[in-house]
Protein backbone atom coordinates (compact mmCIF):
# COMPACT_ATOMS: atom_id res chain seq x y z
CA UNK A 1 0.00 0.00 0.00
CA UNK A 2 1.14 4.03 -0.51
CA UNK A 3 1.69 5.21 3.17
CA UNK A 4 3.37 7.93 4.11
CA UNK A 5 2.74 10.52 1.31
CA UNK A 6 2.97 14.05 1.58
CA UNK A 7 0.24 16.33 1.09
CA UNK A 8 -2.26 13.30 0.18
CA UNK A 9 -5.57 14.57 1.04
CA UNK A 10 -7.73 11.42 1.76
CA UNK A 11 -10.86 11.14 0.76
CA UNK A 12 -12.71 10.79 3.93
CA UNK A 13 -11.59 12.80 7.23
CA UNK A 14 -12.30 12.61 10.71
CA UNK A 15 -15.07 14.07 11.93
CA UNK A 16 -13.84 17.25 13.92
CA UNK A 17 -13.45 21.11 13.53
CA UNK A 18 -10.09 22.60 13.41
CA UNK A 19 -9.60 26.38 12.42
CA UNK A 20 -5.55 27.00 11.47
CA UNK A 21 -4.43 29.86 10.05
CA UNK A 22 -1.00 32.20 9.50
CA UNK A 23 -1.94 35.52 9.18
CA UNK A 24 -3.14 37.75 6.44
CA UNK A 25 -0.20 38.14 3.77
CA UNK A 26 0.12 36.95 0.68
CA UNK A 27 1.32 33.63 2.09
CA UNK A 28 -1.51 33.27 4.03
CA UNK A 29 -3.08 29.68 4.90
CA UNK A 30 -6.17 28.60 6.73
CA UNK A 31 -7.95 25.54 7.46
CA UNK A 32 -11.22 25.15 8.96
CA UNK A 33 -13.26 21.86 9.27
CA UNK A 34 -17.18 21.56 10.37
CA UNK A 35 -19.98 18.86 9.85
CA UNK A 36 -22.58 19.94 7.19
CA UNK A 37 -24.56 18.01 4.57
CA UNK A 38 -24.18 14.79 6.71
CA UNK A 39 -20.54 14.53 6.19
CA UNK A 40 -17.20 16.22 7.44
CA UNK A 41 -16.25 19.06 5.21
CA UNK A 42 -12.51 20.37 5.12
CA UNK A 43 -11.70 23.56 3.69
CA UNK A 44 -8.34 25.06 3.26
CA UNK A 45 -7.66 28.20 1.19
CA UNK A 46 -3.86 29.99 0.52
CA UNK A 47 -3.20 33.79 0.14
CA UNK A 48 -4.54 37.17 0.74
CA UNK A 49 -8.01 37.01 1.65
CA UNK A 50 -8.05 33.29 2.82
CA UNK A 51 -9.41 33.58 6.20
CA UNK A 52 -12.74 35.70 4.01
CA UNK A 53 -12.63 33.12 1.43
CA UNK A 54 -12.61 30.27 3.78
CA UNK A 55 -16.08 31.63 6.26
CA UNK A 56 -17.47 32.77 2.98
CA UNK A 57 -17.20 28.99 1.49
CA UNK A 58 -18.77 27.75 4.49
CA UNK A 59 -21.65 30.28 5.17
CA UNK A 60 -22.31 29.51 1.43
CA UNK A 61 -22.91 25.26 2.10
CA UNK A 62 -24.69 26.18 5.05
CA UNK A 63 -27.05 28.07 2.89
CA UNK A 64 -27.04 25.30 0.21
CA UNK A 65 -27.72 22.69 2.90
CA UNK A 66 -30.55 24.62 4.39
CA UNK A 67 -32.06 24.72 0.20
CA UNK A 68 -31.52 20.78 -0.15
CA UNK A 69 -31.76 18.76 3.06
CA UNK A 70 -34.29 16.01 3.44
CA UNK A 71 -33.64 15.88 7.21
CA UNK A 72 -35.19 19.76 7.39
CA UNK A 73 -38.76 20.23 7.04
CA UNK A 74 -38.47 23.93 6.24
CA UNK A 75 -35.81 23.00 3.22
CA UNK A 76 -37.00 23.81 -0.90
CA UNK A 77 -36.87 20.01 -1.11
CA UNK A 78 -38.65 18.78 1.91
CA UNK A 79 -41.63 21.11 0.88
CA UNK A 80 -41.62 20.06 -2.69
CA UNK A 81 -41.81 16.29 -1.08
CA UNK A 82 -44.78 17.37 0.61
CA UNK A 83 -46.29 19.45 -2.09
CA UNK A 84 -45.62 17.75 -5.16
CA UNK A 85 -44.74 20.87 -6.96
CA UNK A 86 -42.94 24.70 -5.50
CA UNK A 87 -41.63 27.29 -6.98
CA UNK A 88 -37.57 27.04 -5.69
CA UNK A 89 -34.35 28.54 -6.18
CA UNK A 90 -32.47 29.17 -8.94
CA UNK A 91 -30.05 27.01 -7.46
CA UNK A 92 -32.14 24.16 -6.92
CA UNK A 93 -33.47 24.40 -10.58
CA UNK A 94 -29.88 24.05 -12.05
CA UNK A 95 -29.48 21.05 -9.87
CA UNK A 96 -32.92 19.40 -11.07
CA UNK A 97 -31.60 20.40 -14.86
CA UNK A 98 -28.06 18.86 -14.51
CA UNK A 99 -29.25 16.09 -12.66
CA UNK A 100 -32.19 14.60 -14.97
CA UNK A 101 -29.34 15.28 -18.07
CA UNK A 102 -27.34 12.99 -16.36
CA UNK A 103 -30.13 10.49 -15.89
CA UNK A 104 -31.02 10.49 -18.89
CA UNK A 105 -27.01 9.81 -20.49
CA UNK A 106 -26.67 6.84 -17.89
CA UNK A 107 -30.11 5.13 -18.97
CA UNK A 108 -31.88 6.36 -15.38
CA UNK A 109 -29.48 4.68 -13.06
CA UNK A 110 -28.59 8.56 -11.95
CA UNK A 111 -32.10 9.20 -10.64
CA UNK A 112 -32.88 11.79 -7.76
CA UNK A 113 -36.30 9.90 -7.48
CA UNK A 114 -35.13 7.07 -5.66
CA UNK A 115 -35.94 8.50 -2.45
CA UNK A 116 -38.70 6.69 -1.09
CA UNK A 117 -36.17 3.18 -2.05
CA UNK A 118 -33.91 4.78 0.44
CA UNK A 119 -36.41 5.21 2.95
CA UNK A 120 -37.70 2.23 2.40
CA UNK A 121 -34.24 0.72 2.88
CA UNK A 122 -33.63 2.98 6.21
CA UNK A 123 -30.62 4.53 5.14
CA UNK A 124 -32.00 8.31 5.49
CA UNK A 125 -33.03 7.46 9.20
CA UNK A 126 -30.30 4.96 10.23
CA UNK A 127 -33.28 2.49 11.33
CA UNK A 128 -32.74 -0.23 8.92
CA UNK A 129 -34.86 -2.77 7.02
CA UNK A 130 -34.16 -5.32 4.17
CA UNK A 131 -37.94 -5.25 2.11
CA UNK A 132 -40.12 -7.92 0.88
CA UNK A 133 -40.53 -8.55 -2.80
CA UNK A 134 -44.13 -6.78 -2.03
CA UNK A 135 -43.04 -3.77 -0.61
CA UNK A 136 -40.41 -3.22 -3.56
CA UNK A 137 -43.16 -3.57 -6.04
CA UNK A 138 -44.86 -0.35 -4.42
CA UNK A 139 -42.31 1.50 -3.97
CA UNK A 140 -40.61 1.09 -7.71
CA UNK A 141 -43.05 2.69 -9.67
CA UNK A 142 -42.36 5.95 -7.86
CA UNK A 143 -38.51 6.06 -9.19
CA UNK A 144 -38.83 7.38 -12.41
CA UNK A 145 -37.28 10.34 -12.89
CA UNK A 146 -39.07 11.34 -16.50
CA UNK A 147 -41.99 11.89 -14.50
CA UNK A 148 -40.32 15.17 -13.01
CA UNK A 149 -40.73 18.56 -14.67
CA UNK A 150 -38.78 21.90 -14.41
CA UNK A 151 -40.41 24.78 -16.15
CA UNK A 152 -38.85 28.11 -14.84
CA UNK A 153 -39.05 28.15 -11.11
CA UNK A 154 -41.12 25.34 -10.78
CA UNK A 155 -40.68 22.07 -10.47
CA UNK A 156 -43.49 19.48 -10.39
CA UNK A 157 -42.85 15.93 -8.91
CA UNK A 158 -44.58 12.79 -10.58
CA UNK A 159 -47.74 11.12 -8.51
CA UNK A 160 -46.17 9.96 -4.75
CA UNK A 161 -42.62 10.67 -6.23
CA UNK A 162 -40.24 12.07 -3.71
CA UNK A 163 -36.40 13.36 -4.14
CA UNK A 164 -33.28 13.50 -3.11
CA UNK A 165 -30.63 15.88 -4.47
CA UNK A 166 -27.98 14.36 -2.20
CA UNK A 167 -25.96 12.42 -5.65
CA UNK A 168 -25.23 15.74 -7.13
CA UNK A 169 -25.25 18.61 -4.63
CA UNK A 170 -22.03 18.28 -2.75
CA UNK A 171 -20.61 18.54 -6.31
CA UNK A 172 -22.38 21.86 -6.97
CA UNK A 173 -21.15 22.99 -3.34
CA UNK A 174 -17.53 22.26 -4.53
CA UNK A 175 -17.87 24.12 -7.53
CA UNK A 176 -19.58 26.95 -6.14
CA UNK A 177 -16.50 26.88 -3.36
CA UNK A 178 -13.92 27.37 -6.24
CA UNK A 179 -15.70 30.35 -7.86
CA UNK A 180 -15.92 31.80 -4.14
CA UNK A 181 -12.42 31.64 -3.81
CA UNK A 182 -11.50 33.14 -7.04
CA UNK A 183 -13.95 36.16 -6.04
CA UNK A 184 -11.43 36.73 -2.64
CA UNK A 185 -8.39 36.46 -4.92
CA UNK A 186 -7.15 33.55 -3.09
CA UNK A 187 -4.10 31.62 -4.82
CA UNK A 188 -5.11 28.40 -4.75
CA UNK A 189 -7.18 25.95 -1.83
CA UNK A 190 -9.05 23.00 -1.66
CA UNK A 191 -12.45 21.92 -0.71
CA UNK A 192 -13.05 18.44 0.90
CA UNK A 193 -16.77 17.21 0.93
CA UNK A 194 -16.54 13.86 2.71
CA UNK A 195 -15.84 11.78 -0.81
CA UNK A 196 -16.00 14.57 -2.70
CA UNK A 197 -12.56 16.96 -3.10
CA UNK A 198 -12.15 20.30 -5.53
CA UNK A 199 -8.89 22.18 -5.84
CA UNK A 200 -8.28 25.65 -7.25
CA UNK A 201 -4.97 25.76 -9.16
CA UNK A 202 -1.41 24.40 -8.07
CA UNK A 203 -0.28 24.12 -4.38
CA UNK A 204 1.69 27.38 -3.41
CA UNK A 205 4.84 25.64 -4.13
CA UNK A 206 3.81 24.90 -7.57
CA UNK A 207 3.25 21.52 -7.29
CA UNK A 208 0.00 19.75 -7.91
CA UNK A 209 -2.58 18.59 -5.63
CA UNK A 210 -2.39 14.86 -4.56
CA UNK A 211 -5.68 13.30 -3.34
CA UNK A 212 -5.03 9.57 -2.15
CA UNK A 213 -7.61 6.90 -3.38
CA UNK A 214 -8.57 4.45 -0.50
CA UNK A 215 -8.54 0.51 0.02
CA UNK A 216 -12.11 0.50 -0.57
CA UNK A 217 -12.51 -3.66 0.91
CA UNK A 218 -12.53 -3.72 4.72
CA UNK A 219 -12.16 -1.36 6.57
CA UNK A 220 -8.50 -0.28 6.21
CA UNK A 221 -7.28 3.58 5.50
CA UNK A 222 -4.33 2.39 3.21
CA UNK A 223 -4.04 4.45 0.22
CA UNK A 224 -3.90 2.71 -3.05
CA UNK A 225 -3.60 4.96 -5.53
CA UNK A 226 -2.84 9.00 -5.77
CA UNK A 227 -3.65 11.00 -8.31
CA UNK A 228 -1.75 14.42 -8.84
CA UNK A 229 -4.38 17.32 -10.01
CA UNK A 230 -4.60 21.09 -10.46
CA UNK A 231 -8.53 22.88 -11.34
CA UNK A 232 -10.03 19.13 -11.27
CA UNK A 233 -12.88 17.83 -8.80
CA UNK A 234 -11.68 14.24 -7.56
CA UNK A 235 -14.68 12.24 -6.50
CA UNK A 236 -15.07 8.86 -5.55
CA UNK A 237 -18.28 6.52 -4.94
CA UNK A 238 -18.44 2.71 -3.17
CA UNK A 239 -19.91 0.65 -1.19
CA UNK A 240 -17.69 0.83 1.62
CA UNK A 241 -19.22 4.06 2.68
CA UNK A 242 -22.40 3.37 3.97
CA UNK A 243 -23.90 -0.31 4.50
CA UNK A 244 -25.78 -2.53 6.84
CA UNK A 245 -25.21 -6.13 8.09
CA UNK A 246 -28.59 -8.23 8.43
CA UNK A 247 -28.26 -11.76 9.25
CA UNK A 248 -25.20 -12.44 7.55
CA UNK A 249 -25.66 -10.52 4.76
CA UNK A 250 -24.24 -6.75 3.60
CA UNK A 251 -26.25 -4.06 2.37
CA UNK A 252 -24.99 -1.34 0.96
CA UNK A 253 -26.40 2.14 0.50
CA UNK A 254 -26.35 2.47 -3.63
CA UNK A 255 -29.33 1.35 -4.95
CA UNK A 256 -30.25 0.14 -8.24
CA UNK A 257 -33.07 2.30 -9.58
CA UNK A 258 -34.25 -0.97 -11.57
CA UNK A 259 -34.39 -3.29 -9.37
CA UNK A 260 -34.32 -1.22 -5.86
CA UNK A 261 -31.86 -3.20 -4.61
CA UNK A 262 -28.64 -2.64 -3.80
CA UNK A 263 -26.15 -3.35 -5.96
CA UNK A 264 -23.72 -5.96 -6.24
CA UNK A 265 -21.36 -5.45 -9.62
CA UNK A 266 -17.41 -6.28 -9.96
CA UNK A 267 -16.58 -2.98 -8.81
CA UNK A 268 -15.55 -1.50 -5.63
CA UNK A 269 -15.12 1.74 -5.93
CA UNK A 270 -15.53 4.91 -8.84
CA UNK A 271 -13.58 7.96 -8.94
CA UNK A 272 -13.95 10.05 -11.59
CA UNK A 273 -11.66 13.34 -12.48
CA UNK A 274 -13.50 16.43 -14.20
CA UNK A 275 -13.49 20.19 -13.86
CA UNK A 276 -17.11 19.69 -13.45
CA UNK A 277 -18.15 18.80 -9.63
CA UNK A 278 -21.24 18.17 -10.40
CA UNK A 279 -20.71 16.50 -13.24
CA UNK A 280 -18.37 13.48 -11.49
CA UNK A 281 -20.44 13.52 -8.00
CA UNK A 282 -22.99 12.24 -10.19
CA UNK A 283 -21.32 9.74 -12.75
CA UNK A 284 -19.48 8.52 -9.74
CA UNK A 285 -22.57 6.73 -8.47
CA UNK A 286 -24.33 5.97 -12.30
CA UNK A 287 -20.79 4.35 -12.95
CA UNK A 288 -20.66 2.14 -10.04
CA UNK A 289 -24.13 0.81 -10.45
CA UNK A 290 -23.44 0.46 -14.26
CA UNK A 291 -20.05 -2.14 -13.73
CA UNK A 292 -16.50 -2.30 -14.77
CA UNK A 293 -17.64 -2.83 -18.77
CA UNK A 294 -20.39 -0.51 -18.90
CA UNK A 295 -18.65 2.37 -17.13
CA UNK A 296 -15.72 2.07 -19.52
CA UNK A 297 -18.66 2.26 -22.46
CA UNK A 298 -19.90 5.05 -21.19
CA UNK A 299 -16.55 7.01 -20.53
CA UNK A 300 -15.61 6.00 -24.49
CA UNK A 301 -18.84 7.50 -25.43
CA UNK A 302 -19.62 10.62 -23.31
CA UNK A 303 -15.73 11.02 -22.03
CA UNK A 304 -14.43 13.94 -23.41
CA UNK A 305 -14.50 16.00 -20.06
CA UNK A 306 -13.76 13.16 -17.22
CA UNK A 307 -11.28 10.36 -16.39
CA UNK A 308 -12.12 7.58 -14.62
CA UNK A 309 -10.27 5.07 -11.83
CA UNK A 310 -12.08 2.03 -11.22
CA UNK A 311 -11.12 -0.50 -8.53
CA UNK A 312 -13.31 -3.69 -8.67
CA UNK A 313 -13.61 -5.95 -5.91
CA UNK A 314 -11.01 -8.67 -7.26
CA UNK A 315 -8.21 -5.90 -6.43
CA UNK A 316 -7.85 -4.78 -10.23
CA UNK A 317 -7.25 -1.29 -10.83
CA UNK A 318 -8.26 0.28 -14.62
CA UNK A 319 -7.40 3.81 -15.09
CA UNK A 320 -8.84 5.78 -18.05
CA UNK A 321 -6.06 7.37 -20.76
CA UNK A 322 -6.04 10.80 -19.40
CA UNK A 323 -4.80 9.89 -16.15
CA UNK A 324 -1.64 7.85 -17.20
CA UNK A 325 0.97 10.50 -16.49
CA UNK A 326 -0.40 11.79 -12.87
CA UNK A 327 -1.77 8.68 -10.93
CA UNK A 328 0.66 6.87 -9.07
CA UNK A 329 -0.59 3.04 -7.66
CA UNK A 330 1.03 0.70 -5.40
CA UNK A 331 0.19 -2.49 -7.59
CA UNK A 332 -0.04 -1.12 -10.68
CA UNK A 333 -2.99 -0.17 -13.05
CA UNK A 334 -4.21 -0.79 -16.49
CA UNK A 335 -4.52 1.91 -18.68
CA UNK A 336 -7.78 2.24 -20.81
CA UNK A 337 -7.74 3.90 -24.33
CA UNK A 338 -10.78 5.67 -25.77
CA UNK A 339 -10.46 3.53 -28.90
CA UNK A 340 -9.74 0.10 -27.20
């Protein structure tokens, strides 16, 4: 395993709050980590302005978690739950637009509609429950995210539907963290959003980024591969990160929107590499559900502006073309060409 790296910023940090910072020159640093959007978020900006840019980043996911949480009654989403159709944000409108494109390119297996599976399944709550063949069968017909419509303002929800933005809005909240920076003329920083990481630029000293990839079987924190970025969001889905044990058997908390299962493909984790946040948060989940063969399909055909590392659960790493001169891996990895 990589141990022992410098400057790797692991996906997934202790839960905590640290605030660190060196004054207010030009070499400026700060750090400051809080709980938000169910997961620890890290955020660390360099130069002038940082301590600003920092408090503005987080006052600005504390107003995008008070928009999209399903665990707030008085959020845009819980009210559209409960009303079947509101007028929301302009914020929450992009989201609904970029998320049902995305559904749409990955055949519906990126679908915010699969809320009521989850509930079903306990994982919003914590209070578990593995459903009968019966209760599926209700519950299925109400993922179908088609049934949703965004005109202006509005969306309306299909009969019973419910949502969940959760797939795609830590990836907006990363992107919106960058262009928050760039407005307090910070240098360069980095935004960590439990799996979810952004950077802005180079490191101080010029160098890249490097954002560790975990062992994602068991429950070890060895690094297995590191990939060296600059201006990229680095995001990475599996089933490692949230799962159930129920009489012997694991559950895990990505569902298939066909079957409303959860699914059990060759792969064990997704990360995919883009300068759109949004964009990989939610391809990382469509591409785990999907498989090793069909994610590498669907990276050959809508590609252009992501790279993906796949891990699958036989220890085989597969990186995609783009990434061959900045991932480093401690066994080794297969590169994958667009025309292969």
């Amino acid at each position: 395993m990589i141990s022992g790296l410098l400057g790797v910023a692991l996906l997934g940090l202790l839960a905590g709050c640290i605030w660190q910072s060196t004054g207010g020159s030009k070499n400026s640093s700060c750090t400051r980590q809080i709980f938000a959007m169910d997961t620890v978020m890290s955020f660390t900006a360099y130069g002038k302005n940082c301590e600003e840019a920092v408090d503005a980043a987080i006052e600005e996911v504390k107003r995008l978690d008070s928009l999209l949480s399903t665990g707030d009654p008085d959020s845009e989403i819980s009210r559209l739950n409960v009303a079947g159709v509101s007028s929301v944000s302009e914020d929450t409108v992009v989201l609904f637009e970029r998320a049902l494109a995305v559904c749409e390119t990955t055949g519906g297996l990126f679908d915010v509609s699969v809320y009521p599976l989850m509930e079903l399944w306990g994982f919003p709550t914590g209070e578990y429950h593995v459903p009968s063949e019966e209760e599926l069968e209700d519950v299925l017909p109400l993922v179908d995210a088609s049934q949703i419509e965004v005109t202006g303002s509005q969306v309306r929800l299909g009969a019973g539907q419910r949502v969940d933005l959760g797939g795609i809005a830590k990836g907006y909240a990363s992107a919106r963290i960058m262009e928050i920076y760039e407005q307090h003329g910070v240098c360069s920083g980095m935004v960590s959003l439990g799996g979810n990481i952004q950077v802005l630029n180079r490191k101080p000293d010029g160098s890249g980024f490097r954002i560790g990839i975990r062992e994602p079987e068991g429950n070890s924190a060895d690094i297995v591969a590191v990939v060296e970025v600059e201006n990229r969001a680095v995001v990475t889905s599996g089933g490692y990160e949230r799962y159930f044990e129920e009489n012997g058997n694991i559950y895990i908390h990505i569902l298939d929107p066909g079957t409303g299962r959860p699914v059990e493909g060759d792969l064990a984790s997704v990360t995919v590499v883009s300068e759109d946040g949004m964009l990989a948060d939610a391809l990382s989940t469509a591409l785990y559900i999907m498989g090793l063969e069909d994610a590498l399909a669907y990276w050959r055909n809508y590609g252009e502006n992501f790279e993906l590392v796949l891990i699958t659960k036989t220890g085989e790493l597969y990186a995609t073309e783009g990434l061959e001169n900045c991932l480093e891996a401690s066994d080794g990895f297969r590169i994958m060409e667009r025309d292969g």
